[in-house]
C-alpha atoms as a PDB file:
ATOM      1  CA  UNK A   1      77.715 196.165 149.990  1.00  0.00           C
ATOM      2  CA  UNK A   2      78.473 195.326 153.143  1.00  0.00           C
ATOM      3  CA  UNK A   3      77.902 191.529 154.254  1.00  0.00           C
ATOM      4  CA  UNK A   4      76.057 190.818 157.618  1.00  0.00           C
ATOM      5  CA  UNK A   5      78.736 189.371 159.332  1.00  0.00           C
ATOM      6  CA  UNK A   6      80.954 192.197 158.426  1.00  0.00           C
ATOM      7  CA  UNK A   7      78.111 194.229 159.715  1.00  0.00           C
ATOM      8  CA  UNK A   8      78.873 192.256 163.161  1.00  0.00           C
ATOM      9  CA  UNK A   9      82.447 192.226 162.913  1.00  0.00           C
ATOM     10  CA  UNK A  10      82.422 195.923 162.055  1.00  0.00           C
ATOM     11  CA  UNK A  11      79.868 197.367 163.801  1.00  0.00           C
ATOM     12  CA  UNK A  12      81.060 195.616 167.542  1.00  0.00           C
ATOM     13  CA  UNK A  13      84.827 196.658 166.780  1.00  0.00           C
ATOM     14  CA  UNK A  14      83.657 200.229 166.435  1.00  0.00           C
ATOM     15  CA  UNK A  15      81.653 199.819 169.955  1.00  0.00           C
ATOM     16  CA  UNK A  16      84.695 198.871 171.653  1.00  0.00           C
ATOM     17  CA  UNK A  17      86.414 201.557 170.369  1.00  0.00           C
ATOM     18  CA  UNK A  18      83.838 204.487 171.039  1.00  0.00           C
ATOM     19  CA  UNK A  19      83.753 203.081 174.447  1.00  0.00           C
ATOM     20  CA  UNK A  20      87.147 203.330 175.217  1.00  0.00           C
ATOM     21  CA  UNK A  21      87.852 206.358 173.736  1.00  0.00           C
ATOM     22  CA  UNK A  22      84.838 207.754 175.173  1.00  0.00           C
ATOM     23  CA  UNK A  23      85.569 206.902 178.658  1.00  0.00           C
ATOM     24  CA  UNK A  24      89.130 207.347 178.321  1.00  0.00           C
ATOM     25  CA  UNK A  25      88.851 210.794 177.479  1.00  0.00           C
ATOM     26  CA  UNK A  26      86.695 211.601 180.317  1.00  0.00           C
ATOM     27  CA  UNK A  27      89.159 209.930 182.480  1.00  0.00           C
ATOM     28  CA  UNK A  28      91.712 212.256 181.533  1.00  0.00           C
ATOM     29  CA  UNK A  29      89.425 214.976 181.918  1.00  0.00           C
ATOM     30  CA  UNK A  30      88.124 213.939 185.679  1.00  0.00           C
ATOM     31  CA  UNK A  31      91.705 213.751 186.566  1.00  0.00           C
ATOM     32  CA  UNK A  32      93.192 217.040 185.173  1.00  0.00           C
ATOM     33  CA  UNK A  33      90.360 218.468 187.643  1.00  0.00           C
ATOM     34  CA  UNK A  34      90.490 216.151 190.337  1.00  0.00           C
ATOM     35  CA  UNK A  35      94.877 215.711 189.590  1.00  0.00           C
ATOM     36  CA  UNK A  36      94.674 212.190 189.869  1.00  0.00           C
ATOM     37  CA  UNK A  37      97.785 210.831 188.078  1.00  0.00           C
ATOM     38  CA  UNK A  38      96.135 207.263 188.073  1.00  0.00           C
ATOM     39  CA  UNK A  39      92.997 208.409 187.078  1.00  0.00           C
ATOM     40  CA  UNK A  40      95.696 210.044 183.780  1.00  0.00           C
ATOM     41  CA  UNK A  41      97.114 206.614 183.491  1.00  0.00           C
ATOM     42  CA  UNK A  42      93.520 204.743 183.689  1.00  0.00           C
ATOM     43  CA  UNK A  43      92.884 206.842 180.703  1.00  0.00           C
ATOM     44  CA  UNK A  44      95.125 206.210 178.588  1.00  0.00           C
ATOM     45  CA  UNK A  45      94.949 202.438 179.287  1.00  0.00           C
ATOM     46  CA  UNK A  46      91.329 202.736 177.980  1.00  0.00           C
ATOM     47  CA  UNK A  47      92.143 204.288 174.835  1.00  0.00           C
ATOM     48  CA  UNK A  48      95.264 202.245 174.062  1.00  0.00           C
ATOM     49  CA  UNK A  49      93.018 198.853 174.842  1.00  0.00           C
ATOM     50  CA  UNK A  50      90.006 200.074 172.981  1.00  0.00           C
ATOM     51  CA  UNK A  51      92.422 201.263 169.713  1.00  0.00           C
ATOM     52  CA  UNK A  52      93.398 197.724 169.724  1.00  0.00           C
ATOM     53  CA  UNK A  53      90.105 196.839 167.479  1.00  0.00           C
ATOM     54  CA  UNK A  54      91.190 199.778 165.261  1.00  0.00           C
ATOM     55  CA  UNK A  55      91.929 197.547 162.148  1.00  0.00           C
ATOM     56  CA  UNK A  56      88.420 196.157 161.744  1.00  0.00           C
ATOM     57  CA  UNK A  57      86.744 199.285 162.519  1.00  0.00           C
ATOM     58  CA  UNK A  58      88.775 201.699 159.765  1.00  0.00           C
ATOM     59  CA  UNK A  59      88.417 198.146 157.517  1.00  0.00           C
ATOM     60  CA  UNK A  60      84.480 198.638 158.479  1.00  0.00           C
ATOM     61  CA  UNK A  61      84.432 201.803 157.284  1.00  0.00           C
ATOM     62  CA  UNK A  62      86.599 201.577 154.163  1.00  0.00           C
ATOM     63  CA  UNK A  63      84.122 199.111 153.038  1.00  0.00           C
ATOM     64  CA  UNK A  64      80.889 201.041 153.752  1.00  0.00           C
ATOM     65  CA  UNK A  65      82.123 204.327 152.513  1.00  0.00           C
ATOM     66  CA  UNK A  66      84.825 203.031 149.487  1.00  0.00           C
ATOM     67  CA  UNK A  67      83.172 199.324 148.891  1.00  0.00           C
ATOM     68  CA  UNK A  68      86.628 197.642 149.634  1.00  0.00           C
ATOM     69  CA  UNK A  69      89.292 196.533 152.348  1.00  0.00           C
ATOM     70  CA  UNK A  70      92.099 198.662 153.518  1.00  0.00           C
ATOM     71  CA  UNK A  71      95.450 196.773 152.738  1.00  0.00           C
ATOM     72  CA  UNK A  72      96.412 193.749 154.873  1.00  0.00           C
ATOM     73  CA  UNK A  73      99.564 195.347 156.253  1.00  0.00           C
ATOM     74  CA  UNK A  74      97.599 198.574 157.551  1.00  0.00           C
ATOM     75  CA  UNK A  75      95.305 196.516 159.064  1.00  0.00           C
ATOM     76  CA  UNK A  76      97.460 194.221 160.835  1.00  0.00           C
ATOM     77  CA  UNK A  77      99.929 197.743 162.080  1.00  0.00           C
ATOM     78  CA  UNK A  78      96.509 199.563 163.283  1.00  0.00           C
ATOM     79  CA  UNK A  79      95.566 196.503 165.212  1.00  0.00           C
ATOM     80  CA  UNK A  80      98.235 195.777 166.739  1.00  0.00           C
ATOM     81  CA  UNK A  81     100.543 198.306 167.310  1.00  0.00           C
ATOM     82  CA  UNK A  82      99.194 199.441 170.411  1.00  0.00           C
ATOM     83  CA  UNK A  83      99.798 196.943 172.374  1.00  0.00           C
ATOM     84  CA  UNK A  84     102.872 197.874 173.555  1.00  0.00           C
ATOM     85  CA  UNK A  85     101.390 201.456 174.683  1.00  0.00           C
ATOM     86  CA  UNK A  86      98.195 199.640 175.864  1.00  0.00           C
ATOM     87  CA  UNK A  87     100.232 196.966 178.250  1.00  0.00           C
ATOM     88  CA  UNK A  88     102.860 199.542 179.506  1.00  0.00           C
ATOM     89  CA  UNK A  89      99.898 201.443 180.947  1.00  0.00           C
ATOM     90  CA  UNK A  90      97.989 199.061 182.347  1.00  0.00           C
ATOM     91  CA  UNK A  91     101.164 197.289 183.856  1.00  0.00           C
ATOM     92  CA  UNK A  92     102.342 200.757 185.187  1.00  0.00           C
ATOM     93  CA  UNK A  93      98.828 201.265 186.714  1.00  0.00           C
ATOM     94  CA  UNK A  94      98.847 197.756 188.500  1.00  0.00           C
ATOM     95  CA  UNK A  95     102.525 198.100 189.766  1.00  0.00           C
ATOM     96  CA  UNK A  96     100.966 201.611 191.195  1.00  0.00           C
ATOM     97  CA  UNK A  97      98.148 199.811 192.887  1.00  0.00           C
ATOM     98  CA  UNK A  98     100.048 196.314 193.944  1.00  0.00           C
ATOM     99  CA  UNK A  99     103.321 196.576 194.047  1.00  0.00           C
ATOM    100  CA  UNK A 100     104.746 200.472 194.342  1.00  0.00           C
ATOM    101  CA  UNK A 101     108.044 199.457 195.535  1.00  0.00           C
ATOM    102  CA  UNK A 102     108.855 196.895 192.777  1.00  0.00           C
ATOM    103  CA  UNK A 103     106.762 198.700 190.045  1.00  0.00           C
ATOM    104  CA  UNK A 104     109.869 200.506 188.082  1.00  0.00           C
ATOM    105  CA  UNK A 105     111.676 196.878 188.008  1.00  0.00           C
ATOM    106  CA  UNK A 106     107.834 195.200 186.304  1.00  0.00           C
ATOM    107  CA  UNK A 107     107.774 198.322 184.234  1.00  0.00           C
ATOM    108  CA  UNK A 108     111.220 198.131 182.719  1.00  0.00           C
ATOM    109  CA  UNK A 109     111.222 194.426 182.258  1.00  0.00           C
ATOM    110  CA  UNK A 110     107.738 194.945 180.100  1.00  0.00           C
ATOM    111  CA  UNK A 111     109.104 197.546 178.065  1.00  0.00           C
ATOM    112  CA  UNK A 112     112.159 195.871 177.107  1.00  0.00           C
ATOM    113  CA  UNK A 113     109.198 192.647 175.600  1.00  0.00           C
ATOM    114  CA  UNK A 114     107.075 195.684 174.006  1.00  0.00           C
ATOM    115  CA  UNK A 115     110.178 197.051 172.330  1.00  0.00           C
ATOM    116  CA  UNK A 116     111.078 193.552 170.832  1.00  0.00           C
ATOM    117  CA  UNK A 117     107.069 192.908 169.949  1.00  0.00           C
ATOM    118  CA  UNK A 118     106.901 196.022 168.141  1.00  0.00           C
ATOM    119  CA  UNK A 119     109.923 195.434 165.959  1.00  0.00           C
ATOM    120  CA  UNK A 120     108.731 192.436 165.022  1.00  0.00           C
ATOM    121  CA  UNK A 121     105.306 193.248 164.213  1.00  0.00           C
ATOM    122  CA  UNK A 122     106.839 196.329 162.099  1.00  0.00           C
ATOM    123  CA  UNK A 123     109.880 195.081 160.723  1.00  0.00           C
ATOM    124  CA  UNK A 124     108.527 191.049 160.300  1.00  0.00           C
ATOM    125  CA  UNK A 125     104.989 191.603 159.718  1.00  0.00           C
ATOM    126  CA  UNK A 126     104.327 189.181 156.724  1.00  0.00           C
ATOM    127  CA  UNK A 127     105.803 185.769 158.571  1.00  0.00           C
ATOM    128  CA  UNK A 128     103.905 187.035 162.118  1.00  0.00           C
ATOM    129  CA  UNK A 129     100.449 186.218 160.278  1.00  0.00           C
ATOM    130  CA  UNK A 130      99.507 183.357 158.847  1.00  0.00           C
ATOM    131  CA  UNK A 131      99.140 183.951 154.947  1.00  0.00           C
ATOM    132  CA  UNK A 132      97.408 185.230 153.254  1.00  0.00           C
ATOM    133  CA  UNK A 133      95.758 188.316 154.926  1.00  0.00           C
ATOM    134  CA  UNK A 134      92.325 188.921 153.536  1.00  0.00           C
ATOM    135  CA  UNK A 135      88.770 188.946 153.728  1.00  0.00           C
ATOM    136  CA  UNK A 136      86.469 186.135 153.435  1.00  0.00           C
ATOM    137  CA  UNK A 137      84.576 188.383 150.765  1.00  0.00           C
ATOM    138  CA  UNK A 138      86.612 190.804 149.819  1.00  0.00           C
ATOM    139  CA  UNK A 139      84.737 193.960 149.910  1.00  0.00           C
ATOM    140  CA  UNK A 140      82.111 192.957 152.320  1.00  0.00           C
ATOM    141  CA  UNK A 141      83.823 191.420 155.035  1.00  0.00           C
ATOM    142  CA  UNK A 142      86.317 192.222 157.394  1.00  0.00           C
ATOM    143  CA  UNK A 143      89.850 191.306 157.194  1.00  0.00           C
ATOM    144  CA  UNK A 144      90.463 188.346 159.399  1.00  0.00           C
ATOM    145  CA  UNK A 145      94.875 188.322 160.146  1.00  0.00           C
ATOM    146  CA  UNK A 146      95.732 185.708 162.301  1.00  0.00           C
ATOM    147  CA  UNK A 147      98.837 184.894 164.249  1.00  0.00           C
ATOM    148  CA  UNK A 148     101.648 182.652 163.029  1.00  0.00           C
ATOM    149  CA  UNK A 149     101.665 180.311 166.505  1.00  0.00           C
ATOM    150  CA  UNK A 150     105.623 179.607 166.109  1.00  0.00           C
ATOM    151  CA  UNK A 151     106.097 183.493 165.252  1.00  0.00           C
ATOM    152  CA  UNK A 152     108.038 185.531 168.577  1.00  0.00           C
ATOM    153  CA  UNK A 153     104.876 188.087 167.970  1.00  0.00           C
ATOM    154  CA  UNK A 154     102.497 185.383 168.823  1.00  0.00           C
ATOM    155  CA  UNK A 155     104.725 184.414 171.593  1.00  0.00           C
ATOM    156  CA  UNK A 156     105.002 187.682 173.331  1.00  0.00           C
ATOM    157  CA  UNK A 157     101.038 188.352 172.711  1.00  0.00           C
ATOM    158  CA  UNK A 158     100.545 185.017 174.397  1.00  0.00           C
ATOM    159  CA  UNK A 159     102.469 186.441 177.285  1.00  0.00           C
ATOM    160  CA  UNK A 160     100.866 189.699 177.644  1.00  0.00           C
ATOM    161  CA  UNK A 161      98.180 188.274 178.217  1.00  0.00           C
ATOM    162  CA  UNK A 162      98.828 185.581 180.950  1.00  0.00           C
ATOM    163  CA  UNK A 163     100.912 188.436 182.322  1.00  0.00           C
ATOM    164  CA  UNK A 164      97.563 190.996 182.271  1.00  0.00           C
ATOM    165  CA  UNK A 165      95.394 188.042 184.032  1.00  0.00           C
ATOM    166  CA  UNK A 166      97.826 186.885 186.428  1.00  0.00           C
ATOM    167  CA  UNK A 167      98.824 190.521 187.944  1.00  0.00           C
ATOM    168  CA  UNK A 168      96.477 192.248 186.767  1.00  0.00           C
ATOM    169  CA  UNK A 169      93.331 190.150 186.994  1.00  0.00           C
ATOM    170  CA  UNK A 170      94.282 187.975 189.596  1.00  0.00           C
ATOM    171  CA  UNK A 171      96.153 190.183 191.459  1.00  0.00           C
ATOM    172  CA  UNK A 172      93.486 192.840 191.600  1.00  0.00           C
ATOM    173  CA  UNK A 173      90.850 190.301 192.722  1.00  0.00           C
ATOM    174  CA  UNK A 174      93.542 188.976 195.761  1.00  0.00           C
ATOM    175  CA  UNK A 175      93.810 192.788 196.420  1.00  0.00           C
ATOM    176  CA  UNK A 176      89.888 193.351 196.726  1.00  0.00           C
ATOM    177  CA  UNK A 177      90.367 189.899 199.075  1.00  0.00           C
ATOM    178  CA  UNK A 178      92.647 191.766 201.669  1.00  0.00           C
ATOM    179  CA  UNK A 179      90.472 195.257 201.554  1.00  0.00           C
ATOM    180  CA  UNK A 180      87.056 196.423 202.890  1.00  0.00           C
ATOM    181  CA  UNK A 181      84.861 198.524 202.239  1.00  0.00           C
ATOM    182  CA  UNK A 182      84.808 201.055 199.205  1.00  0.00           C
ATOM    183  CA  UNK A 183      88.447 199.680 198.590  1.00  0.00           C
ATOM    184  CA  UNK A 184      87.254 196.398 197.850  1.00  0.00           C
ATOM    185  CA  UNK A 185      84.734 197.365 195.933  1.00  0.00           C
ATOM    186  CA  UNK A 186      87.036 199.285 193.443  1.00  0.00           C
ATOM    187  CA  UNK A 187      89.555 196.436 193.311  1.00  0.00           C
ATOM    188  CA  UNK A 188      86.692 193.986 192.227  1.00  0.00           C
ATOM    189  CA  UNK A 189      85.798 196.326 189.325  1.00  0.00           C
ATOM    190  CA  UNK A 190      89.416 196.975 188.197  1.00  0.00           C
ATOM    191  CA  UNK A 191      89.830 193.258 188.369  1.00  0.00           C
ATOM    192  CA  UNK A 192      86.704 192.258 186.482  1.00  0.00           C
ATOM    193  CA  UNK A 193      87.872 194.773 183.978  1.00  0.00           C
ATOM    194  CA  UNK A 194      91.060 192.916 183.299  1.00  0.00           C
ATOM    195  CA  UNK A 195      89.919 189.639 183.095  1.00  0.00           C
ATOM    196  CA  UNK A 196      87.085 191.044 180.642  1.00  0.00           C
ATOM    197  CA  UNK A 197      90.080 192.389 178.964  1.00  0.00           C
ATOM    198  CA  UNK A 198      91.917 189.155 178.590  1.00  0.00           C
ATOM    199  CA  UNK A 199      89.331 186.583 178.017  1.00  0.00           C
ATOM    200  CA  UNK A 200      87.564 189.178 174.973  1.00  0.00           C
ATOM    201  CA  UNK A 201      91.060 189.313 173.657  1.00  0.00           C
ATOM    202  CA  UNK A 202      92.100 185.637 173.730  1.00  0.00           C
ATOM    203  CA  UNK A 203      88.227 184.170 172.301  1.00  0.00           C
ATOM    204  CA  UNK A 204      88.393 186.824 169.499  1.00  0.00           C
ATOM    205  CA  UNK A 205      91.701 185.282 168.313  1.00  0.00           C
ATOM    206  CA  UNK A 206      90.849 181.762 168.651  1.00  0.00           C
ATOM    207  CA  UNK A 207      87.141 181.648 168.057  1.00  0.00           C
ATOM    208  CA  UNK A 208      86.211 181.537 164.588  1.00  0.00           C
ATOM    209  CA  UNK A 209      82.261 181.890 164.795  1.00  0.00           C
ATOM    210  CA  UNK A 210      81.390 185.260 163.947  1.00  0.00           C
ATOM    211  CA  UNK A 211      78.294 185.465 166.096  1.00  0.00           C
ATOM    212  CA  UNK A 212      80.826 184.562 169.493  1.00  0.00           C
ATOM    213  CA  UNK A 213      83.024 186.955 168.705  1.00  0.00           C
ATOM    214  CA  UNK A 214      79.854 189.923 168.361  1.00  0.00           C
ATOM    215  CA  UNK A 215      78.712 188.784 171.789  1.00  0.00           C
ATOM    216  CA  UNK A 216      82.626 188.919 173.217  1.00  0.00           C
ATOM    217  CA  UNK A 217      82.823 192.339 172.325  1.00  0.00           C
ATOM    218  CA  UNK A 218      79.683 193.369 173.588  1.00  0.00           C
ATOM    219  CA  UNK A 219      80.962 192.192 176.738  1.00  0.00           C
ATOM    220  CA  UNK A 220      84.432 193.564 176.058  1.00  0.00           C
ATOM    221  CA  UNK A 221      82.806 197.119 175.344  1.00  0.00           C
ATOM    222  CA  UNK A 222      82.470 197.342 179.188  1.00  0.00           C
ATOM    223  CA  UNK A 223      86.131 197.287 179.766  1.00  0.00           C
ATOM    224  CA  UNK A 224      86.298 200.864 180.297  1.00  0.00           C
ATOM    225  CA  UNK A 225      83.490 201.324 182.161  1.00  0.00           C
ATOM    226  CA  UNK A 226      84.633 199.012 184.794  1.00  0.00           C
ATOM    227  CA  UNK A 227      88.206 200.472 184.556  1.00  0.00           C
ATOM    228  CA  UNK A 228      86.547 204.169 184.976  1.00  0.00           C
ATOM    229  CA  UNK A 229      84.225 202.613 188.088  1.00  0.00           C
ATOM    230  CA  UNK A 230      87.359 201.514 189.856  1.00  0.00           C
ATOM    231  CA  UNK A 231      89.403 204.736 189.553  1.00  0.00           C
ATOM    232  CA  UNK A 232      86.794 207.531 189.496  1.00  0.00           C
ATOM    233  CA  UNK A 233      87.542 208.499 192.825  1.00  0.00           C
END
């Protein structure tokens, strides 16, 4: 039987998901008729952001359908794995929109730290979390992994993120600063998607009071909408 707060934990990492998938695949849709390549790219920033809560939700589901947790490791890989494929997007997108001249030279500098996140996360994942990797009631909550601070996956997460808010966030909003009009508007919503982004990601790590985290990603559930708001055109 499911617990309440895995209910919580559960039930809000599955709305992210939906959401993102949901809007990311109508992204790609608006833009194979409208052939918008950023619109493409928007898209699949959605869905790789949104599959980032994919541990707890399939761990949501193992428990409500099979009464237990899906392995540690599985959870930890679903997680996280896509945030390589989730922050080359979104950095592609913003070198698009901020910085087209430069944006192969951000790009390639941000794959080379996704490559060396994802081989540590896959070939180092037991000394990237703390141990051990479980539930708090095995079989009716969700598994909580959290980072090893001194581990180069934590490190490079850490980055990503600052990265995200400072070009992405931050740089959006400056952009809205310099435009008018429906252009402004746009930027504001791409930025306040970001920084949604960011801040939902960072207090879900850190904050350790289940009823937080449900209203963070309530909030975070949004992310695509304000993504698909700034691009839809």
């Amino acid at each position: 039987m499911v617990h309440w707060e895995g209910f919580l934990d559960g039930g809000t990492a599955t709305l992210i998901v939906l959401s993102s998938v949901i809007f990311g695949l109508f992204s790609l849709y608006k833009s194979i008729k409208l052939k918008a390549k950023l619109l493409t790219i928007a898209g699949f920033t959605m869905i790789f952001v949104g599959f980032l809560w994919l541990g707890p939700t399939v761990d949501f589901f193992s428990i409500l359908i099979g009464g237990s947790n899906i392995d540690p490791t599985v959870y930890v890989l679903l997680s996280y794995l896509w945030v390589a494929p989730a922050l080359l997007f979104a950095i592609y997108l913003g070198g698009e929109l901020l910085m087209p001249k430069r944006k192969w030279i951000l790009f390639a500098i941000f794959v080379v730290l996704g490559v060396a996140f994802e081989y540590f996360l896959w070939f180092d994942t037991v000394n990237s979390f703390d141990q051990p990797v479980t539930a708090t009631i095995p079989g009716e909550t969700i598994i909580d992994a959290s980072f090893n601070t001194g581990h180069p996956t934590f490190l490079l997460v850490a980055l990503f993120l600052v990265s995200a808010l400072v070009l992405l966030g931050i740089g959006f909003a400056i952009k809205a600063k310099q435009s008018t009009g429906i252009l402004r508007k746009k930027f504001i919503y791409l930025s306040i998607g970001f920084i949604i982004f960011v801040l939902s990601g960072a207090f879900d790590a850190i904050i350790p009071v289940i009823l937080i985290i449900g209203i963070v990603r309530v909030v975070m559930a949004t992310f695509a909408i304000w993504m698909y708001l700034g691009l839809k055109t």
